[in-house]
Protein backbone atom coordinates (compact mmCIF):
# COMPACT_ATOMS: atom_id res chain seq x y z
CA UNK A 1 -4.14 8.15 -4.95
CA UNK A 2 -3.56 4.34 -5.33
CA UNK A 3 -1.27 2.19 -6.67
CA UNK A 4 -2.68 -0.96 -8.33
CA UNK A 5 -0.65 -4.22 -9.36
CA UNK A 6 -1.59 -5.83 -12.40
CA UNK A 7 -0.16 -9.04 -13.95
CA UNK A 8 -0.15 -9.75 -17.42
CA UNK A 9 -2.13 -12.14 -18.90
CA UNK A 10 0.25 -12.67 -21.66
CA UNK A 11 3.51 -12.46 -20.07
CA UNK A 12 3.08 -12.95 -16.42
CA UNK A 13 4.88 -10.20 -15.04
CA UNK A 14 3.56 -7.28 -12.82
CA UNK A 15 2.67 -4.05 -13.94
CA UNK A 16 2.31 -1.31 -11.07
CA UNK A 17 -0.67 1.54 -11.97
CA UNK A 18 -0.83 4.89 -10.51
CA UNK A 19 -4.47 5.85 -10.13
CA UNK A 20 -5.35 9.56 -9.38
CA UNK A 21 -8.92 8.78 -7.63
CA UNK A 22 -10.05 5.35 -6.63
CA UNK A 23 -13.02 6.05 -8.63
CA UNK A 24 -11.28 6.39 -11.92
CA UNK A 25 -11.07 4.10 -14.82
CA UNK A 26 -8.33 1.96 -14.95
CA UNK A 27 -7.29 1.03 -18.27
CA UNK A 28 -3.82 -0.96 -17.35
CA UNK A 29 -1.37 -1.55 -20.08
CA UNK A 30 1.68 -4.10 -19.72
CA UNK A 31 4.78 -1.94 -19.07
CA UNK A 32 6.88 -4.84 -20.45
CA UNK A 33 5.02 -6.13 -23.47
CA UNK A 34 1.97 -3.37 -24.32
CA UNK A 35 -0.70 -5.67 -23.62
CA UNK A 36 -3.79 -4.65 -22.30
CA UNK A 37 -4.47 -8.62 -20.81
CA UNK A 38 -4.29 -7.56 -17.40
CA UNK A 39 -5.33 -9.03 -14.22
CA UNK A 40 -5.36 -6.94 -11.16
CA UNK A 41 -3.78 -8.71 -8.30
CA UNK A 42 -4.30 -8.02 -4.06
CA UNK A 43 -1.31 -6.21 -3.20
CA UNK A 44 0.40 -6.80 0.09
CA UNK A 45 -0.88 -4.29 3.19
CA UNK A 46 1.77 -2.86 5.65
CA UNK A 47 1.01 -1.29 8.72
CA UNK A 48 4.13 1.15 10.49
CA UNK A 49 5.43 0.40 13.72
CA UNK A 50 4.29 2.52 16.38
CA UNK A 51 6.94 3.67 19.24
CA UNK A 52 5.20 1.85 21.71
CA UNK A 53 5.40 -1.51 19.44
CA UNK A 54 9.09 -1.05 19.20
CA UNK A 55 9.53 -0.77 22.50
CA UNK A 56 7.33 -4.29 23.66
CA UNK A 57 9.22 -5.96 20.99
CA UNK A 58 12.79 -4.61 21.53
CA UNK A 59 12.54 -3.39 25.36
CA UNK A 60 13.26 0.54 26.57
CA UNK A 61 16.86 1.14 25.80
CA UNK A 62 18.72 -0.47 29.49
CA UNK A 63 15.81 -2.10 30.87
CA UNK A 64 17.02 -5.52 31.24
CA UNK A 65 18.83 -7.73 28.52
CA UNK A 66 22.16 -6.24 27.38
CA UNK A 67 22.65 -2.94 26.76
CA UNK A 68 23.64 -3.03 23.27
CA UNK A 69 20.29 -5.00 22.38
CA UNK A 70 18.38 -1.45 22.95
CA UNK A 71 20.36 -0.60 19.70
CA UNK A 72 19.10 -2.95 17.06
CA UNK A 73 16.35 -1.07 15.69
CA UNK A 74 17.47 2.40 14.95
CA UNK A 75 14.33 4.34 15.84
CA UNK A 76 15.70 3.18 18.88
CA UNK A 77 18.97 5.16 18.84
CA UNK A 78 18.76 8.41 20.81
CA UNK A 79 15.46 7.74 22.24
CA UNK A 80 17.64 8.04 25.34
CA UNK A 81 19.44 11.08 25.25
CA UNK A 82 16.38 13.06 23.62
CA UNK A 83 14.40 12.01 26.97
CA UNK A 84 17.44 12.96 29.11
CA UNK A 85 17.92 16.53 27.56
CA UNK A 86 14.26 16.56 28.07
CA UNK A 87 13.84 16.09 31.53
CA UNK A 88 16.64 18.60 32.43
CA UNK A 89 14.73 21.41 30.28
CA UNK A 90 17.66 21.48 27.75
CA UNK A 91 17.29 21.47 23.42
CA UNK A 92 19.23 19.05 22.11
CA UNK A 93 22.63 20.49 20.53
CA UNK A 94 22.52 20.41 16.67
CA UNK A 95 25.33 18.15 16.50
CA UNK A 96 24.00 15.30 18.41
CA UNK A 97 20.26 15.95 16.57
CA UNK A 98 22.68 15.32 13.59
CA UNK A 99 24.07 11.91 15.08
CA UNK A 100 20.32 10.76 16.23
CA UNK A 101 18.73 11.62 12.58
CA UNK A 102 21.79 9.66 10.93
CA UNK A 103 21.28 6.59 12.93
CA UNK A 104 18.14 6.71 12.29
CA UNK A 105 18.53 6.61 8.99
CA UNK A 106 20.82 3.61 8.81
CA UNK A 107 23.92 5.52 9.51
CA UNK A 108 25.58 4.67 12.66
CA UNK A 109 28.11 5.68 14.90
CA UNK A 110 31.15 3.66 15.04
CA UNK A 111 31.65 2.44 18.45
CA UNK A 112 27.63 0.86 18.08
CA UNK A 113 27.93 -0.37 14.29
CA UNK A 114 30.66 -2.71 15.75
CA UNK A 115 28.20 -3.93 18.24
């Protein structure tokens, strides 16, 4: 299910389409002035991180550098500790899986937010 930019020929400004099937007929109207001038533009391509591409470009958390670098990507955060609790056999309490999923999210502990 695509989405298709579109800018319009009449007032310049892009119109976003949602397209059920890439086969389907796209009849794109301007969302900002109704007119059915449209051009369809090449939208931008994005490709996610893998693990392993955060780690050559940001290091394994305390492998050389400073320690607090290991913490500027927050996919980063609690990489660590999951791998310790790991390798002793152990599940991860649900209060620290709470603390990992926040920093990950953007929400991060105090002592490393004032890093």
């Amino acid at each position: 299910m695509p989405i298709y930019e579109y800018r319009c020929d009449d007032c310049r400004r892009v119109t976003n389409v949602f397209v059920r099937s890439a086969r389907a007929d796209v009849h794109a109207r301007c969302e900002h002035c109704d007119s059915v001038h449209m051009t369809r533009m090449i939208s931008r391509v994005s490709r996610m991180k893998t693990g392993q591409d955060v780690l050559d470009e940001l290091g394994a958390p305390g492998v050389g550098g400073r320690p607090e670098d290991a913490y500027r990507d927050p996919r980063q955060i609690g990489r660590w500790v999951e791998q310790r609790f790991e390798d002793y056999g152990l599940d991860v309490p649900a209060e620290t899986r709470d603390m990992i999923d926040a920093a990950r999210e953007g929400d991060l502990p105090g002592p490393i937010a004032d890093l």
